[in-house]
PDB file of N, CA and C in Angstrom:
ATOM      1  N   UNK A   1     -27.689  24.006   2.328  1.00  0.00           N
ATOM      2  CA  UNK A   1     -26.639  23.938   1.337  1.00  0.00           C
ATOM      3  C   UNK A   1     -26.358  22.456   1.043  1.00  0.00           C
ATOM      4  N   UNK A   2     -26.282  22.227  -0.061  1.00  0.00           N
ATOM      5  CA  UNK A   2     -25.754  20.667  -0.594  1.00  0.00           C
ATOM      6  C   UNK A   2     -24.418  20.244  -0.630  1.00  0.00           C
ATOM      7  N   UNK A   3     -24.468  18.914  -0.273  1.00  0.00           N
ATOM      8  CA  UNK A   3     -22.994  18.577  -0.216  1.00  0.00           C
ATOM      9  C   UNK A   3     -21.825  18.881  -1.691  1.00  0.00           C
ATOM     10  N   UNK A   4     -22.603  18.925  -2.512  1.00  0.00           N
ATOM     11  CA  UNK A   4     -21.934  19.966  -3.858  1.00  0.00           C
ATOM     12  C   UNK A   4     -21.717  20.885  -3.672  1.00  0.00           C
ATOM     13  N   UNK A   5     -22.256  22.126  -3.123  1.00  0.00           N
ATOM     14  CA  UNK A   5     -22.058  23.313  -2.862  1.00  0.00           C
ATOM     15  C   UNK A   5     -21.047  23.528  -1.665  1.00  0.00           C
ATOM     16  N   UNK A   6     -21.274  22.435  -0.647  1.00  0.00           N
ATOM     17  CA  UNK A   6     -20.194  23.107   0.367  1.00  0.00           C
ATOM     18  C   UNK A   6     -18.864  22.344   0.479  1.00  0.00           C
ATOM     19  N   UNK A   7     -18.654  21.552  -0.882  1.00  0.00           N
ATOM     20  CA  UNK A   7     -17.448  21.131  -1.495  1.00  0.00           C
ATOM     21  C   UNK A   7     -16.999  21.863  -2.246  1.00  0.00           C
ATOM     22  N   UNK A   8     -17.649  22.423  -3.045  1.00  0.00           N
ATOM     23  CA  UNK A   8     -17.579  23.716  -4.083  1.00  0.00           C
ATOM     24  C   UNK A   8     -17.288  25.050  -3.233  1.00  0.00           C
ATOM     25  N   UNK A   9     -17.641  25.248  -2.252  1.00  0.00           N
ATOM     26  CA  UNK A   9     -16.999  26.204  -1.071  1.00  0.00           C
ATOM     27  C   UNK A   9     -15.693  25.929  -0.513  1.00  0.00           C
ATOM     28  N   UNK A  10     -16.040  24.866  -0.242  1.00  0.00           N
ATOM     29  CA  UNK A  10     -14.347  24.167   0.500  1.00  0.00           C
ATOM     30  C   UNK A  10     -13.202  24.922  -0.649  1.00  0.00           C
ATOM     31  N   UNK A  11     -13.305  24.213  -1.521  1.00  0.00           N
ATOM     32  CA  UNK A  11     -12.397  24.464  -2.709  1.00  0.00           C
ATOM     33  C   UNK A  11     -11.940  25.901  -2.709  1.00  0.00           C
ATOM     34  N   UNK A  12     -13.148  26.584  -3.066  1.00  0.00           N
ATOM     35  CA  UNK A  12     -12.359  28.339  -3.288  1.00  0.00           C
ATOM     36  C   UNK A  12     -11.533  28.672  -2.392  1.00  0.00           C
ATOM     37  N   UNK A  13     -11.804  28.203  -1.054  1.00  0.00           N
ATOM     38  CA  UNK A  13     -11.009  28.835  -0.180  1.00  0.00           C
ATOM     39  C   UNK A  13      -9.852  28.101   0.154  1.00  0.00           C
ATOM     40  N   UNK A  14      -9.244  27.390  -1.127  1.00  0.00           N
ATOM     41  CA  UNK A  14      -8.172  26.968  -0.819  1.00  0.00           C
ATOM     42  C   UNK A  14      -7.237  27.579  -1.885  1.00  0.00           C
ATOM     43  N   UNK A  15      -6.031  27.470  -1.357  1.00  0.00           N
ATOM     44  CA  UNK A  15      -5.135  28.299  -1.925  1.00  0.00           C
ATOM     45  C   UNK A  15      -4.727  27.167  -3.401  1.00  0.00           C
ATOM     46  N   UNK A  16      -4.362  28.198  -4.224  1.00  0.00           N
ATOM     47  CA  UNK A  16      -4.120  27.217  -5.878  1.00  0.00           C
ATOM     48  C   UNK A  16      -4.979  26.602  -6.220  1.00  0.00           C
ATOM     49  N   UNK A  17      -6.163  26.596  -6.166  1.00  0.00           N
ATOM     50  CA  UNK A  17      -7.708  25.822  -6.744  1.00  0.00           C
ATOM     51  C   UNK A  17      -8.187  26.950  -7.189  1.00  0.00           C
ATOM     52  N   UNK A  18      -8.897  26.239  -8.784  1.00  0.00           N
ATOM     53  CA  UNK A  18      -9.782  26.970  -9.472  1.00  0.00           C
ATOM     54  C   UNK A  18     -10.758  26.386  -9.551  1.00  0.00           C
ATOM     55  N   UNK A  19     -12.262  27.420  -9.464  1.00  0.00           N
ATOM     56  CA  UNK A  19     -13.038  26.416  -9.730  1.00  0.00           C
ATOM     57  C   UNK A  19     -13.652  26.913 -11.070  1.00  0.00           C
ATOM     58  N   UNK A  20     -13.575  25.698 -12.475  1.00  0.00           N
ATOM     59  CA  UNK A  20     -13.565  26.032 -13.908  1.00  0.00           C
ATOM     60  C   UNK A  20     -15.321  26.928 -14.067  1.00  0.00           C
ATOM     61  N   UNK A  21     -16.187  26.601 -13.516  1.00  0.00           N
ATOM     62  CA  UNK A  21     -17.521  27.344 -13.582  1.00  0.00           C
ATOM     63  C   UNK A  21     -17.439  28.659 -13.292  1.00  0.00           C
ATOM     64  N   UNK A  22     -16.361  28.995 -12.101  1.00  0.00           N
ATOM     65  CA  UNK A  22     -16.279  30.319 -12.053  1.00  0.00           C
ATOM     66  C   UNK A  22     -15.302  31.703 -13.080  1.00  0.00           C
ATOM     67  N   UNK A  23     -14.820  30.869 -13.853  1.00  0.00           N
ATOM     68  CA  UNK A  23     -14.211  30.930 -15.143  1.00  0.00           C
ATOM     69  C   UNK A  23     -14.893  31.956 -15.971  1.00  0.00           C
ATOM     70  N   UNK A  24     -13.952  32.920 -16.441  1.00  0.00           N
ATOM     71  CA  UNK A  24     -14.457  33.628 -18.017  1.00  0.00           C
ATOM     72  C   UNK A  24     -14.091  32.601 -19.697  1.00  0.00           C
ATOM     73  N   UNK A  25     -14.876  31.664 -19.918  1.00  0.00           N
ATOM     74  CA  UNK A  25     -14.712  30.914 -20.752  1.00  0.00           C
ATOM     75  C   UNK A  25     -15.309  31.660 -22.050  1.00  0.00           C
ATOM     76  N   UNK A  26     -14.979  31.072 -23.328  1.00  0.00           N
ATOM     77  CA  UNK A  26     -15.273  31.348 -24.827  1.00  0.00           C
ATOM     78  C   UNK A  26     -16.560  30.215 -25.136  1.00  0.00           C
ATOM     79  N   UNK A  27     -17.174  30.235 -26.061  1.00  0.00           N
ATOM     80  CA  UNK A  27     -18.406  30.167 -26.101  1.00  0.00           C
ATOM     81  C   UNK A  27     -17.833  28.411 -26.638  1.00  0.00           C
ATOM     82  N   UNK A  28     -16.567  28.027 -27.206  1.00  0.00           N
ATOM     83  CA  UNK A  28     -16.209  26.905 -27.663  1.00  0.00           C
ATOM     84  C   UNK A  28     -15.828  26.222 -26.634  1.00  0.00           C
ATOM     85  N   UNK A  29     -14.885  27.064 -25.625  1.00  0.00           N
ATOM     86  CA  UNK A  29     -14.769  26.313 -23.754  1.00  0.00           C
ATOM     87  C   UNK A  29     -16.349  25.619 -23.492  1.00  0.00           C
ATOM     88  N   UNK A  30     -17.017  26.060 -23.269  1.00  0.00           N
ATOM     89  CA  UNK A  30     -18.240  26.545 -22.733  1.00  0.00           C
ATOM     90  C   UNK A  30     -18.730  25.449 -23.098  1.00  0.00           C
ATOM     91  N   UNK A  31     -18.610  24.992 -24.544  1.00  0.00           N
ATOM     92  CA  UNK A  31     -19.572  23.650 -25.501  1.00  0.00           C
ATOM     93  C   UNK A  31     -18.192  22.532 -24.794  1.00  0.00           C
ATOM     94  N   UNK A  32     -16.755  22.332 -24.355  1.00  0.00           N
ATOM     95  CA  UNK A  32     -16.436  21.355 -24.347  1.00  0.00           C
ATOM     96  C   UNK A  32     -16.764  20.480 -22.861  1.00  0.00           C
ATOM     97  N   UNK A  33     -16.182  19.403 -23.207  1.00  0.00           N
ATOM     98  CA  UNK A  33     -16.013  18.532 -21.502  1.00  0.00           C
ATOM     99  C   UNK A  33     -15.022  19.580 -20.741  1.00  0.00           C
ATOM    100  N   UNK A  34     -15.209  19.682 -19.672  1.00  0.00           N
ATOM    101  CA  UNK A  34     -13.799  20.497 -19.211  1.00  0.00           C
ATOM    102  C   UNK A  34     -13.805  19.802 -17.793  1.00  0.00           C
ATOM    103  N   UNK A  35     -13.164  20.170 -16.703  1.00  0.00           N
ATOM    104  CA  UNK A  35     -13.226  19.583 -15.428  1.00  0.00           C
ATOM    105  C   UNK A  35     -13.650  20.466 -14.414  1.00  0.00           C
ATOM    106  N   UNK A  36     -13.984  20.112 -12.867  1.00  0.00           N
ATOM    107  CA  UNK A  36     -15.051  20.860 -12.180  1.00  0.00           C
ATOM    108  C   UNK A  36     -13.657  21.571 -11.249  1.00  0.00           C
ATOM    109  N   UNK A  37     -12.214  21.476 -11.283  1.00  0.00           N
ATOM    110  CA  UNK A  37     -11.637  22.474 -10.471  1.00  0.00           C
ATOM    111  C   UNK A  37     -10.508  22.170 -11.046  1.00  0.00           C
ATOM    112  N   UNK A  38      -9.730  23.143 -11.077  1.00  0.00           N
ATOM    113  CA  UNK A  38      -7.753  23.128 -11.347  1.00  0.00           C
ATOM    114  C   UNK A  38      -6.913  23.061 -10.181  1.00  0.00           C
ATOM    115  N   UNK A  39      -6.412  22.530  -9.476  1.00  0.00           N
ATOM    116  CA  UNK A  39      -5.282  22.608  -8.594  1.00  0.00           C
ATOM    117  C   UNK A  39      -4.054  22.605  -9.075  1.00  0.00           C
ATOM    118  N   UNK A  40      -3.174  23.219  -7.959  1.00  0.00           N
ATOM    119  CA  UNK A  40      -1.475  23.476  -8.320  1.00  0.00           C
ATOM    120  C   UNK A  40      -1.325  23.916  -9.497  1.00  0.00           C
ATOM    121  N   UNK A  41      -1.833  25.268  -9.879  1.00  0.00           N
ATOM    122  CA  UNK A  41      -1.521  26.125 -11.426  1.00  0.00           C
ATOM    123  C   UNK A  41      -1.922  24.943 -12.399  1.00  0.00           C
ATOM    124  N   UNK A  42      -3.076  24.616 -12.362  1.00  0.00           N
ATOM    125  CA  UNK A  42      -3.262  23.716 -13.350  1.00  0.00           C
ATOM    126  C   UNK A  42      -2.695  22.653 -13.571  1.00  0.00           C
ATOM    127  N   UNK A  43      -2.001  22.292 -12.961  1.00  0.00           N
ATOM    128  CA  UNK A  43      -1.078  20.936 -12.733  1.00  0.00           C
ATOM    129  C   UNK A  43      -1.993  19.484 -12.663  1.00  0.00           C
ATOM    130  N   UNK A  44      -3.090  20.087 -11.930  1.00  0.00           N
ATOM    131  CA  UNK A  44      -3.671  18.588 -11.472  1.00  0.00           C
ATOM    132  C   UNK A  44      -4.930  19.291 -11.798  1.00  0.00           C
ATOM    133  N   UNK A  45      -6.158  18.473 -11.994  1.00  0.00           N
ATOM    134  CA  UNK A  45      -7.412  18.529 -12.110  1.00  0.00           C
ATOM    135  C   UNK A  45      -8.654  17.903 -11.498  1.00  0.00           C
ATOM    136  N   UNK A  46      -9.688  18.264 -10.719  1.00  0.00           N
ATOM    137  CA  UNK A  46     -10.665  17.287  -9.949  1.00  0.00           C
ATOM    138  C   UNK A  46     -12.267  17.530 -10.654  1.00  0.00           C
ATOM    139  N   UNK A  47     -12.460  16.368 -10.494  1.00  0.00           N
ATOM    140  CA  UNK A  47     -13.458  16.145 -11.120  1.00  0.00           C
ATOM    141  C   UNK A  47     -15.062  15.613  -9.891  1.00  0.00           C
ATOM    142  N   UNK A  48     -16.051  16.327  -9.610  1.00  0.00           N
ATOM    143  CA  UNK A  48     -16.548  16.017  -8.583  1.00  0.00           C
ATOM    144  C   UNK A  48     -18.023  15.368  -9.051  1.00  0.00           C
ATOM    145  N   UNK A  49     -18.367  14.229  -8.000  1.00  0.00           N
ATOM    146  CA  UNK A  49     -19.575  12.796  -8.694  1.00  0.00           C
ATOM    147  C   UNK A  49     -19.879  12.569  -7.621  1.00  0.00           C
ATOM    148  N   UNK A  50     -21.419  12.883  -7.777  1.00  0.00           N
ATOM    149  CA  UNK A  50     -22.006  12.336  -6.963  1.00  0.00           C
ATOM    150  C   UNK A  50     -23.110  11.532  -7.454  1.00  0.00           C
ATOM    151  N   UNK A  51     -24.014  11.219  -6.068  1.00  0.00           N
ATOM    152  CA  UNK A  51     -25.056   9.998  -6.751  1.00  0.00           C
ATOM    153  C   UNK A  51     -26.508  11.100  -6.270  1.00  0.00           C
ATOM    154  N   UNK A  52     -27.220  11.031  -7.167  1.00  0.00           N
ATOM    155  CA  UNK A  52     -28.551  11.842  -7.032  1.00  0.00           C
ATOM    156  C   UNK A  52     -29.804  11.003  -6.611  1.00  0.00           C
ATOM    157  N   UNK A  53     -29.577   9.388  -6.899  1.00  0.00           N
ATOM    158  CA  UNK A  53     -30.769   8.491  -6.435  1.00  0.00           C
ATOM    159  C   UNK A  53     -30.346   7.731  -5.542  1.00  0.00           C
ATOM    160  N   UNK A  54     -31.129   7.017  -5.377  1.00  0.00           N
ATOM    161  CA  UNK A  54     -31.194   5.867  -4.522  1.00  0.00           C
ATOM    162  C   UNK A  54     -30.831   4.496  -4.981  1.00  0.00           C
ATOM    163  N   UNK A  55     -29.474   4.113  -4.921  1.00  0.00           N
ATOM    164  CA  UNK A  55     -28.853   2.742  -5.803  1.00  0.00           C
ATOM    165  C   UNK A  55     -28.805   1.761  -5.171  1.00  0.00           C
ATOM    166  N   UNK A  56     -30.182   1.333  -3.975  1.00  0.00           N
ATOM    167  CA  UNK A  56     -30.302   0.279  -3.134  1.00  0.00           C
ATOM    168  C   UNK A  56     -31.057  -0.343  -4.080  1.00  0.00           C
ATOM    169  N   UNK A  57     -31.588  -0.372  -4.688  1.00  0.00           N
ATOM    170  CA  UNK A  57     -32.561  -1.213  -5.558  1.00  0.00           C
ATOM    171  C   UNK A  57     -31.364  -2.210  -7.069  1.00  0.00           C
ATOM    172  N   UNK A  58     -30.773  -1.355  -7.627  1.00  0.00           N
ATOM    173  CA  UNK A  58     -29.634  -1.796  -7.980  1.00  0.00           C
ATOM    174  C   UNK A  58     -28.586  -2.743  -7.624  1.00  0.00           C
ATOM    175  N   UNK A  59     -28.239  -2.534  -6.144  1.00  0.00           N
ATOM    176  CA  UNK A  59     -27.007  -2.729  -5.678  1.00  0.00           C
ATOM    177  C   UNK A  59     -27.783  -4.425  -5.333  1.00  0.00           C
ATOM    178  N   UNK A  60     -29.026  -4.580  -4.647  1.00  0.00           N
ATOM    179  CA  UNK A  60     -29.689  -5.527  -4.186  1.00  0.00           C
ATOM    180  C   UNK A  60     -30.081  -6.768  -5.337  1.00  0.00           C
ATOM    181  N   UNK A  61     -30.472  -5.931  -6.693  1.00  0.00           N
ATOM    182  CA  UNK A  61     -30.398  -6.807  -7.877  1.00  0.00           C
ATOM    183  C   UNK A  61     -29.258  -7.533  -8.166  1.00  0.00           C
ATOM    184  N   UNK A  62     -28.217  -7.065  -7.950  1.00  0.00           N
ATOM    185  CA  UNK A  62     -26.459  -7.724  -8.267  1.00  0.00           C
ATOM    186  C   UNK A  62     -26.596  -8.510  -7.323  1.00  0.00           C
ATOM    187  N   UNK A  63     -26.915  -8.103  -5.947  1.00  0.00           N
ATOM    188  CA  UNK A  63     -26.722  -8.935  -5.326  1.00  0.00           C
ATOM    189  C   UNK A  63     -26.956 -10.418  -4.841  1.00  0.00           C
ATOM    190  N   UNK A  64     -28.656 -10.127  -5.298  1.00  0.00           N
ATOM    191  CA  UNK A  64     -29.640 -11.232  -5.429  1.00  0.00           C
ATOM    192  C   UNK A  64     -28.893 -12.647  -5.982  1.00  0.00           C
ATOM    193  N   UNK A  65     -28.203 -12.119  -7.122  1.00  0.00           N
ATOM    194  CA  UNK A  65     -27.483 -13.020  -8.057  1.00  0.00           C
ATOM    195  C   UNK A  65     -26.593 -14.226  -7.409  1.00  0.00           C
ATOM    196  N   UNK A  66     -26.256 -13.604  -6.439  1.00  0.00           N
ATOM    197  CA  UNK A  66     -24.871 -14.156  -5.471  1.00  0.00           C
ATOM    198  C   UNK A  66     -25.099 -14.716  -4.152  1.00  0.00           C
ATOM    199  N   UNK A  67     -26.281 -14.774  -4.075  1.00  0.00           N
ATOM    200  CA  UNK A  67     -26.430 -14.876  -2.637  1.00  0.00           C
ATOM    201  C   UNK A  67     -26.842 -16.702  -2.022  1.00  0.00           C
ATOM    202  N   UNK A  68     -26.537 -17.232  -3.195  1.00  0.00           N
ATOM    203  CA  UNK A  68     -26.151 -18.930  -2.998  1.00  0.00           C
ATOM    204  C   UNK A  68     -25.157 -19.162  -3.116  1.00  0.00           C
ATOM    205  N   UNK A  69     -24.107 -18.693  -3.441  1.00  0.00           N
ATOM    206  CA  UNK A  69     -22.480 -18.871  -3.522  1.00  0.00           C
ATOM    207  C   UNK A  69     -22.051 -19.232  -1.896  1.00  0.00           C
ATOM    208  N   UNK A  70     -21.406 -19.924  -1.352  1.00  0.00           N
ATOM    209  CA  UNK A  70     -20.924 -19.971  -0.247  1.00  0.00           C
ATOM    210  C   UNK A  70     -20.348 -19.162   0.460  1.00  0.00           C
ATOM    211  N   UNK A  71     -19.253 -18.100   0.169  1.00  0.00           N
ATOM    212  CA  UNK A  71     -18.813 -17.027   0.282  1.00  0.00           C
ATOM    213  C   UNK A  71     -19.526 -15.684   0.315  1.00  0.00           C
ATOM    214  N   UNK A  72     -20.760 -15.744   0.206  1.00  0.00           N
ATOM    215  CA  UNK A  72     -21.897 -14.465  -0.118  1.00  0.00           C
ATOM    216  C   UNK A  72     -21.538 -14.403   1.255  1.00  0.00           C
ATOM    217  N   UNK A  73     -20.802 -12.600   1.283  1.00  0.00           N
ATOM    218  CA  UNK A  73     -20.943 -11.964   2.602  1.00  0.00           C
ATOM    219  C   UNK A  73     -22.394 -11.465   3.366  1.00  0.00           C
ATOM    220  N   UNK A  74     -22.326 -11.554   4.683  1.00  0.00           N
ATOM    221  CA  UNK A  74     -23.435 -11.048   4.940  1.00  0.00           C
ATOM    222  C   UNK A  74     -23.502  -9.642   5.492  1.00  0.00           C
ATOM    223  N   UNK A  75     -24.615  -8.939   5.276  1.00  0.00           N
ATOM    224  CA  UNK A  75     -24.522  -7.699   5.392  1.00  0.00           C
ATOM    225  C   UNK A  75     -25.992  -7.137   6.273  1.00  0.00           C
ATOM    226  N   UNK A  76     -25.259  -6.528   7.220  1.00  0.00           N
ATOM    227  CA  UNK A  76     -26.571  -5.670   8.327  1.00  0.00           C
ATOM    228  C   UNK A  76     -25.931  -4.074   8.347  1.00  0.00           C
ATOM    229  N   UNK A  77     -27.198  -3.627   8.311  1.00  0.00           N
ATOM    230  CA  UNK A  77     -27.126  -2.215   8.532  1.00  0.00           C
ATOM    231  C   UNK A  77     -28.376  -1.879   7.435  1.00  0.00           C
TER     232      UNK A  77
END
């Protein structure tokens, strides 16, 4: 099971959470942005993001940039 799915589990089984996919929506719902759960009668809304790649290659390019500055933290792990 994926960490989407057993967040998406967590959720149902909490009391006052909806989750909008499990929804009887209209075919115009359906086409909009909407959000991935309702809490507190719709009061509040969550929206769930994750990362699907690998953003070490990225994160290392920014970093590259900085890494003569005096202050460039150093980093292990």
């Amino acid at each position: 099971m994926t960490l989407e799915e057993r967040f998406t589990e967590f959720v149902r089984n909490l009391q006052s959470a909806e989750i909008v996919d499990d929804l009887k929506l209209s075919q115009e719902q359906e086409r909009s942005k909407k959000p991935d759960f309702f809490f507190f009668e719709r009061q509040f809304i969550g929206e769930m993001k994750s990362i699907k790649k690998d953003m070490e290659p990225k994160a290392q390019t920014i970093l590259e940039k900085h890494k003569d500055r005096p202050k460039y933290p150093v980093f292990f792990g």
